[in-house]
PDB file of N, CA and C in Angstrom:
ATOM      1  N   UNK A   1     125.896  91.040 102.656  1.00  0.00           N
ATOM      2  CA  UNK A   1     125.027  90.496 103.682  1.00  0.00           C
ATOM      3  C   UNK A   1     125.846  89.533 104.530  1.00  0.00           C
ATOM      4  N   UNK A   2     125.636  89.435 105.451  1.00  0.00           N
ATOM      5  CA  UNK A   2     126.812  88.757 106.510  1.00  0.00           C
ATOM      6  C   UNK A   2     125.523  87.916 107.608  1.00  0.00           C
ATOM      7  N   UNK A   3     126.141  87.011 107.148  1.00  0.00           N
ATOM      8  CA  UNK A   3     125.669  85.659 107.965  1.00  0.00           C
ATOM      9  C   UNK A   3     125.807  85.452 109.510  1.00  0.00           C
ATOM     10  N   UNK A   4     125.044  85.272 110.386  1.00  0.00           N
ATOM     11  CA  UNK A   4     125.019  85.198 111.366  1.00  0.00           C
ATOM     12  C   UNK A   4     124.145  83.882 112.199  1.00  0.00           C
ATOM     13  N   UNK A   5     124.687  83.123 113.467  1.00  0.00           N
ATOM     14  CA  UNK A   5     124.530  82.177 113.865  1.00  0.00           C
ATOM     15  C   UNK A   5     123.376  82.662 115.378  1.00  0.00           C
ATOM     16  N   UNK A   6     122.063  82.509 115.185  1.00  0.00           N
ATOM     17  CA  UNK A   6     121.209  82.570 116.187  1.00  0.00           C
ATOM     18  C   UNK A   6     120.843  81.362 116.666  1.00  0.00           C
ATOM     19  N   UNK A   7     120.950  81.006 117.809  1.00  0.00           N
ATOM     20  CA  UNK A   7     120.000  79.866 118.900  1.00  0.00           C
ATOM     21  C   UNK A   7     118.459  79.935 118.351  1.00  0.00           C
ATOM     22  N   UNK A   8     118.241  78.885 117.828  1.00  0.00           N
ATOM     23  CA  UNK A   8     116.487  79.196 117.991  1.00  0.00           C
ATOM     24  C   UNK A   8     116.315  77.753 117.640  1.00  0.00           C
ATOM     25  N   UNK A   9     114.754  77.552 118.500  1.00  0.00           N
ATOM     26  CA  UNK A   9     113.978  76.493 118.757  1.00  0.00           C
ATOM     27  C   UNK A   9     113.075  76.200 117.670  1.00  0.00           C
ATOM     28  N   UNK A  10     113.110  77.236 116.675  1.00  0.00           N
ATOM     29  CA  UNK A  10     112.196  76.742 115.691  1.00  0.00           C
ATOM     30  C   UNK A  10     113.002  75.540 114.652  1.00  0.00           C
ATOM     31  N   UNK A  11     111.759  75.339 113.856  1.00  0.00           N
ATOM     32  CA  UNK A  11     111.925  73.951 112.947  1.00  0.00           C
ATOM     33  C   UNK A  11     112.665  74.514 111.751  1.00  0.00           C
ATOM     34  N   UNK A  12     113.876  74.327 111.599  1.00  0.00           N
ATOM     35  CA  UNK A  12     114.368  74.558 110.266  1.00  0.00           C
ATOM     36  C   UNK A  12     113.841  73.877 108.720  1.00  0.00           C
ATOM     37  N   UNK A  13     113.752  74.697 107.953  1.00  0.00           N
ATOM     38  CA  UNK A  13     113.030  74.214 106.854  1.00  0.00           C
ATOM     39  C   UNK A  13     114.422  74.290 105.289  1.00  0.00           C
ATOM     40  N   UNK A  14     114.604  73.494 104.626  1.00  0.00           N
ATOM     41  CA  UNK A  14     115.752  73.469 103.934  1.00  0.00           C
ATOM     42  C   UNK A  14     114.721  73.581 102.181  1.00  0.00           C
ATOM     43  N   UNK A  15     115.694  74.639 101.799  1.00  0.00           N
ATOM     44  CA  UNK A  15     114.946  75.109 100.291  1.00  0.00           C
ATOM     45  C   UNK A  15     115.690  75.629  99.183  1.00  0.00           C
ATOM     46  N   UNK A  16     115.825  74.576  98.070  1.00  0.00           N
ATOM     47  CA  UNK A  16     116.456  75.051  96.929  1.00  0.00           C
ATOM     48  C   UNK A  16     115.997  76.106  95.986  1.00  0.00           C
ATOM     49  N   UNK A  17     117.001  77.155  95.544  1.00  0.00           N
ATOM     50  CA  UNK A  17     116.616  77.770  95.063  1.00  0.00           C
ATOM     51  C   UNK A  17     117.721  77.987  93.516  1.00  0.00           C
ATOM     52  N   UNK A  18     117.159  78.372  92.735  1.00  0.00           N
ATOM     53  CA  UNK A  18     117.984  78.827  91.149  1.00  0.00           C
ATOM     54  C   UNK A  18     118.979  80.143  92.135  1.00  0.00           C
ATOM     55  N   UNK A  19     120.012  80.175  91.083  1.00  0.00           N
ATOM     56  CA  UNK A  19     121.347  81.135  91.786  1.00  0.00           C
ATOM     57  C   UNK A  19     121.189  82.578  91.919  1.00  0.00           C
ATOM     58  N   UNK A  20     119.948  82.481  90.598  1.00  0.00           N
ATOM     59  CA  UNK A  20     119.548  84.203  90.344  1.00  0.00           C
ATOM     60  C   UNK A  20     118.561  84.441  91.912  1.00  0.00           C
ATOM     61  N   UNK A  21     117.833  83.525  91.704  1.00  0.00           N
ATOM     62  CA  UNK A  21     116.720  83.798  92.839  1.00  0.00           C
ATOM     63  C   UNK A  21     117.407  84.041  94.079  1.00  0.00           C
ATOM     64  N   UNK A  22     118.282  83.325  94.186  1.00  0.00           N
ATOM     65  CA  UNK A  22     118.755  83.482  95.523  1.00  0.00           C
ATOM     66  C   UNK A  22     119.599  84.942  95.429  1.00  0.00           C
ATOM     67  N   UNK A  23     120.199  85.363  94.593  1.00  0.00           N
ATOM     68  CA  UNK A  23     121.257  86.521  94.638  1.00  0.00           C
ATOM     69  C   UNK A  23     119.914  87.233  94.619  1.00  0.00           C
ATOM     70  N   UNK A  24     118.375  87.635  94.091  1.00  0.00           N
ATOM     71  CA  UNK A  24     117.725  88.716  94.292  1.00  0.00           C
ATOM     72  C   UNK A  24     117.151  88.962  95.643  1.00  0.00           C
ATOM     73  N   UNK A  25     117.167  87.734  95.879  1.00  0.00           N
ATOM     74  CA  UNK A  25     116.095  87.837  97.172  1.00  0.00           C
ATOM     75  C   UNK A  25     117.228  88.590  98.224  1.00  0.00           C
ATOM     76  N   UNK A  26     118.577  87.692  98.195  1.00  0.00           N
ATOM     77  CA  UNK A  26     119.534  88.605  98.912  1.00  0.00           C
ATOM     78  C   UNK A  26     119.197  90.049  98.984  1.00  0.00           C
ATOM     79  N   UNK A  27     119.269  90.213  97.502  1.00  0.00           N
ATOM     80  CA  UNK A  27     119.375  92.132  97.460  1.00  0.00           C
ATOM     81  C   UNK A  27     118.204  92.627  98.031  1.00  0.00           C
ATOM     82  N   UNK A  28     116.976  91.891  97.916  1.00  0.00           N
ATOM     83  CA  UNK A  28     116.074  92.244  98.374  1.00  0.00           C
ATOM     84  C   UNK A  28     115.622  92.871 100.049  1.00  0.00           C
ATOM     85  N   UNK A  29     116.330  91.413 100.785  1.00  0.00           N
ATOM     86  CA  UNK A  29     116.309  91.912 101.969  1.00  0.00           C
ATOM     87  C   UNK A  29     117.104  92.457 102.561  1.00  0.00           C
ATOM     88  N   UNK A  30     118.646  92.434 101.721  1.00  0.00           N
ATOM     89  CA  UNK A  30     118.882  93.406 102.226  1.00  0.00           C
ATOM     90  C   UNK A  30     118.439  95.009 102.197  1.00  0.00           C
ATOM     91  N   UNK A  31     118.135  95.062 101.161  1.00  0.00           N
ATOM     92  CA  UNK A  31     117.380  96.752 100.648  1.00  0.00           C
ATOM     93  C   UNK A  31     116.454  96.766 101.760  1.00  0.00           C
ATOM     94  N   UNK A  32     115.731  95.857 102.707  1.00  0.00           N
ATOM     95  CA  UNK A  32     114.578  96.003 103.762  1.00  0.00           C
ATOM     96  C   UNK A  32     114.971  96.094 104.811  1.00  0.00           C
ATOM     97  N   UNK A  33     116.160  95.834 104.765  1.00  0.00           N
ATOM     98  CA  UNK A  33     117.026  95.478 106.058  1.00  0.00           C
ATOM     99  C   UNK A  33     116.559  94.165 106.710  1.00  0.00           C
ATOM    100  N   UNK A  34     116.229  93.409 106.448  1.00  0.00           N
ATOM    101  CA  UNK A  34     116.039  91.948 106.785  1.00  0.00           C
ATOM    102  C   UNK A  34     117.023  91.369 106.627  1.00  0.00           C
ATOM    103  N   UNK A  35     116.828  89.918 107.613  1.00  0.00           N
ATOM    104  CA  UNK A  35     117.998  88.660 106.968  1.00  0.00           C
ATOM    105  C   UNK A  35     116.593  87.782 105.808  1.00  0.00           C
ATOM    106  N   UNK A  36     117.488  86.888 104.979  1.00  0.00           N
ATOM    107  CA  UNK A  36     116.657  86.360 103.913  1.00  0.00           C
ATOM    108  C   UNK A  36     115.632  85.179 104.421  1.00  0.00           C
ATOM    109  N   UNK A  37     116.480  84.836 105.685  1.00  0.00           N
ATOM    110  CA  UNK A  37     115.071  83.803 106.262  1.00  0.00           C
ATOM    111  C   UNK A  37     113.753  84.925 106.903  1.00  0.00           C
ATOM    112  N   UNK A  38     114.120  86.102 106.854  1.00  0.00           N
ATOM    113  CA  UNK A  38     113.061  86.894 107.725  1.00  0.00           C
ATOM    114  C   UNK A  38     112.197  87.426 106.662  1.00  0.00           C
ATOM    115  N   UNK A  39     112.809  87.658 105.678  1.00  0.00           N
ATOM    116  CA  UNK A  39     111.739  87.528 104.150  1.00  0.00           C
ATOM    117  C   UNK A  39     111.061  86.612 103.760  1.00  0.00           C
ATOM    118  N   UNK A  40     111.670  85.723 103.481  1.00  0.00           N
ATOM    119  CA  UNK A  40     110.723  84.383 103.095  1.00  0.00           C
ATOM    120  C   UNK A  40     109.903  84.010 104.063  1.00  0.00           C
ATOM    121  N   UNK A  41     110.301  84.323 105.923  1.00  0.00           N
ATOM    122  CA  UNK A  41     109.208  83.792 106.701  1.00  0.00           C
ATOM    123  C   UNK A  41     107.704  85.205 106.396  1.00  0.00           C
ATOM    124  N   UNK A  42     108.152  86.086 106.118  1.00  0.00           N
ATOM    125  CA  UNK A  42     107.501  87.360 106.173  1.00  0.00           C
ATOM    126  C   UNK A  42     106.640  87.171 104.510  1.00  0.00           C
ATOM    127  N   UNK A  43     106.978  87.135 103.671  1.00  0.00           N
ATOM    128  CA  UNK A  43     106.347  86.315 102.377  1.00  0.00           C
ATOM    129  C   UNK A  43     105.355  85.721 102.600  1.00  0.00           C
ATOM    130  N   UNK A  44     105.825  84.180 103.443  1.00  0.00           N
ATOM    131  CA  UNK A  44     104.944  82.909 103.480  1.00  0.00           C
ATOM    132  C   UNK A  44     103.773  83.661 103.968  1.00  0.00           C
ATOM    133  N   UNK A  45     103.940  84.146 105.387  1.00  0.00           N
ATOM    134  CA  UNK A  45     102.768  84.598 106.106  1.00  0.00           C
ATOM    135  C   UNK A  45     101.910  85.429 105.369  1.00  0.00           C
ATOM    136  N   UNK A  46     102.294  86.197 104.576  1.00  0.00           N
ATOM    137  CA  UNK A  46     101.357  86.881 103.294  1.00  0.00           C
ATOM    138  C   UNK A  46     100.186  86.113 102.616  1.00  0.00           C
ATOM    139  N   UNK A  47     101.221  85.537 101.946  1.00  0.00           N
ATOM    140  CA  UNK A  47     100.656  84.549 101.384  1.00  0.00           C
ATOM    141  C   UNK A  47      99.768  83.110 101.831  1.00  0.00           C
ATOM    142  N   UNK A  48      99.840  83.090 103.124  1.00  0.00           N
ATOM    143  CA  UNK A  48      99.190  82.075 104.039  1.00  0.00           C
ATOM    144  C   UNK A  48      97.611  83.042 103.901  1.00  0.00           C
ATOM    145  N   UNK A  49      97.994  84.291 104.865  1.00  0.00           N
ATOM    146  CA  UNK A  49      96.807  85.188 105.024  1.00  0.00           C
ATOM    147  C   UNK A  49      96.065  85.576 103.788  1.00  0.00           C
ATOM    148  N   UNK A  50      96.558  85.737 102.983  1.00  0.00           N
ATOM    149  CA  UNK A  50      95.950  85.704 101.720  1.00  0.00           C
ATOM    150  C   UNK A  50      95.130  84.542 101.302  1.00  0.00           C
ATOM    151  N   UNK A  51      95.738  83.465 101.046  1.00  0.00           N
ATOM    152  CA  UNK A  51      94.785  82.143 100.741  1.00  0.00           C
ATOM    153  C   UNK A  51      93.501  82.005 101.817  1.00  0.00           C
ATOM    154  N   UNK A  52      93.782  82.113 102.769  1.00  0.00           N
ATOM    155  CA  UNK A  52      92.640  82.010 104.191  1.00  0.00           C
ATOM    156  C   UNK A  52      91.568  83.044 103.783  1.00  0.00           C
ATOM    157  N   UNK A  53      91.909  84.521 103.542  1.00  0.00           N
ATOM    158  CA  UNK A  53      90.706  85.101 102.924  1.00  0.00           C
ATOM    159  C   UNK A  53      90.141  84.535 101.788  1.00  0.00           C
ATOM    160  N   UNK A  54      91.261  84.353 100.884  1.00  0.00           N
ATOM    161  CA  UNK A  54      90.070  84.077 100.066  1.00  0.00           C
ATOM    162  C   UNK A  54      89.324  82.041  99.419  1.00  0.00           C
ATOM    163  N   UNK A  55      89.550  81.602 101.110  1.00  0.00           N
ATOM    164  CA  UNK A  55      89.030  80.579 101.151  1.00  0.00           C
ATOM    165  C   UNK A  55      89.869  79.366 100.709  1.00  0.00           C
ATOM    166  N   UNK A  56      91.081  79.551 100.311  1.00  0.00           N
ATOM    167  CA  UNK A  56      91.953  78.577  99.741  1.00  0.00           C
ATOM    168  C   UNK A  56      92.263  77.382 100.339  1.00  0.00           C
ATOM    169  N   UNK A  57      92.582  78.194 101.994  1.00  0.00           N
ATOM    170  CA  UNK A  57      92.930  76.949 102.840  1.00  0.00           C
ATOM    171  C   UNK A  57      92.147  77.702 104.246  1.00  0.00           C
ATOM    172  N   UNK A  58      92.094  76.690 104.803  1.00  0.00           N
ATOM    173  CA  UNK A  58      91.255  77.250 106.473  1.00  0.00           C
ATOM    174  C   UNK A  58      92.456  78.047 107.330  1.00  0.00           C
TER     175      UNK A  58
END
Protein backbone atom coordinates (compact mmCIF):
# COMPACT_ATOMS: atom_id res chain seq x y z
CA UNK A 1 0.00 0.00 0.00
CA UNK A 2 1.75 3.23 -0.87
CA UNK A 3 1.13 6.34 0.86
CA UNK A 4 0.17 9.31 -0.71
CA UNK A 5 0.04 13.16 0.16
CA UNK A 6 -3.56 14.85 -0.72
CA UNK A 7 -4.48 18.70 -0.05
CA UNK A 8 -7.61 18.54 1.89
CA UNK A 9 -9.55 20.92 4.08
CA UNK A 10 -10.94 18.43 6.22
CA UNK A 11 -10.24 18.04 10.06
CA UNK A 12 -7.66 15.47 10.62
CA UNK A 13 -8.45 13.07 13.30
CA UNK A 14 -5.28 11.15 14.96
CA UNK A 15 -5.95 7.31 16.16
CA UNK A 16 -4.05 4.66 17.87
CA UNK A 17 -4.25 1.50 16.93
CA UNK A 18 -2.66 -2.26 18.18
CA UNK A 19 0.01 -3.33 15.22
CA UNK A 20 -2.22 -6.30 14.24
CA UNK A 21 -5.19 -3.99 13.73
CA UNK A 22 -3.49 -1.77 11.82
CA UNK A 23 -1.62 -4.45 9.45
CA UNK A 24 -5.48 -5.96 8.90
CA UNK A 25 -7.23 -3.10 8.21
CA UNK A 26 -4.29 -2.34 5.71
CA UNK A 27 -5.03 -5.67 3.99
CA UNK A 28 -8.37 -4.90 4.17
CA UNK A 29 -8.53 -1.89 2.17
CA UNK A 30 -6.40 -2.72 0.24
CA UNK A 31 -8.38 -5.98 -0.93
CA UNK A 32 -11.32 -2.97 -1.57
CA UNK A 33 -9.13 -0.94 -3.19
CA UNK A 34 -9.41 1.86 -0.73
CA UNK A 35 -6.82 3.98 1.13
CA UNK A 36 -7.22 3.07 5.06
CA UNK A 37 -8.50 6.56 5.95
CA UNK A 38 -11.30 5.85 3.24
CA UNK A 39 -12.26 2.71 5.27
CA UNK A 40 -12.42 3.89 8.54
CA UNK A 41 -14.22 7.13 7.16
CA UNK A 42 -16.59 4.56 5.23
CA UNK A 43 -16.99 2.29 8.62
CA UNK A 44 -17.74 5.32 10.86
CA UNK A 45 -20.55 6.41 8.53
CA UNK A 46 -22.06 2.84 8.89
CA UNK A 47 -21.98 2.83 11.98
CA UNK A 48 -23.20 6.50 12.58
CA UNK A 49 -26.31 5.42 10.24
CA UNK A 50 -26.83 2.55 12.09
CA UNK A 51 -27.05 4.04 15.65
CA UNK A 52 -29.54 6.90 14.18
CA UNK A 53 -31.92 4.06 13.12
CA UNK A 54 -31.95 2.49 15.79
CA UNK A 55 -32.33 5.55 18.02
CA UNK A 56 -28.88 5.59 19.65
CA UNK A 57 -27.98 8.99 18.74
CA UNK A 58 -30.13 11.70 16.71
Amino acid sequence: MTATTVPSNKPKLQVYLDDQLLEEGKRLADKRQRSLSSLIRRLLQLEIEKAKKEGEIQ
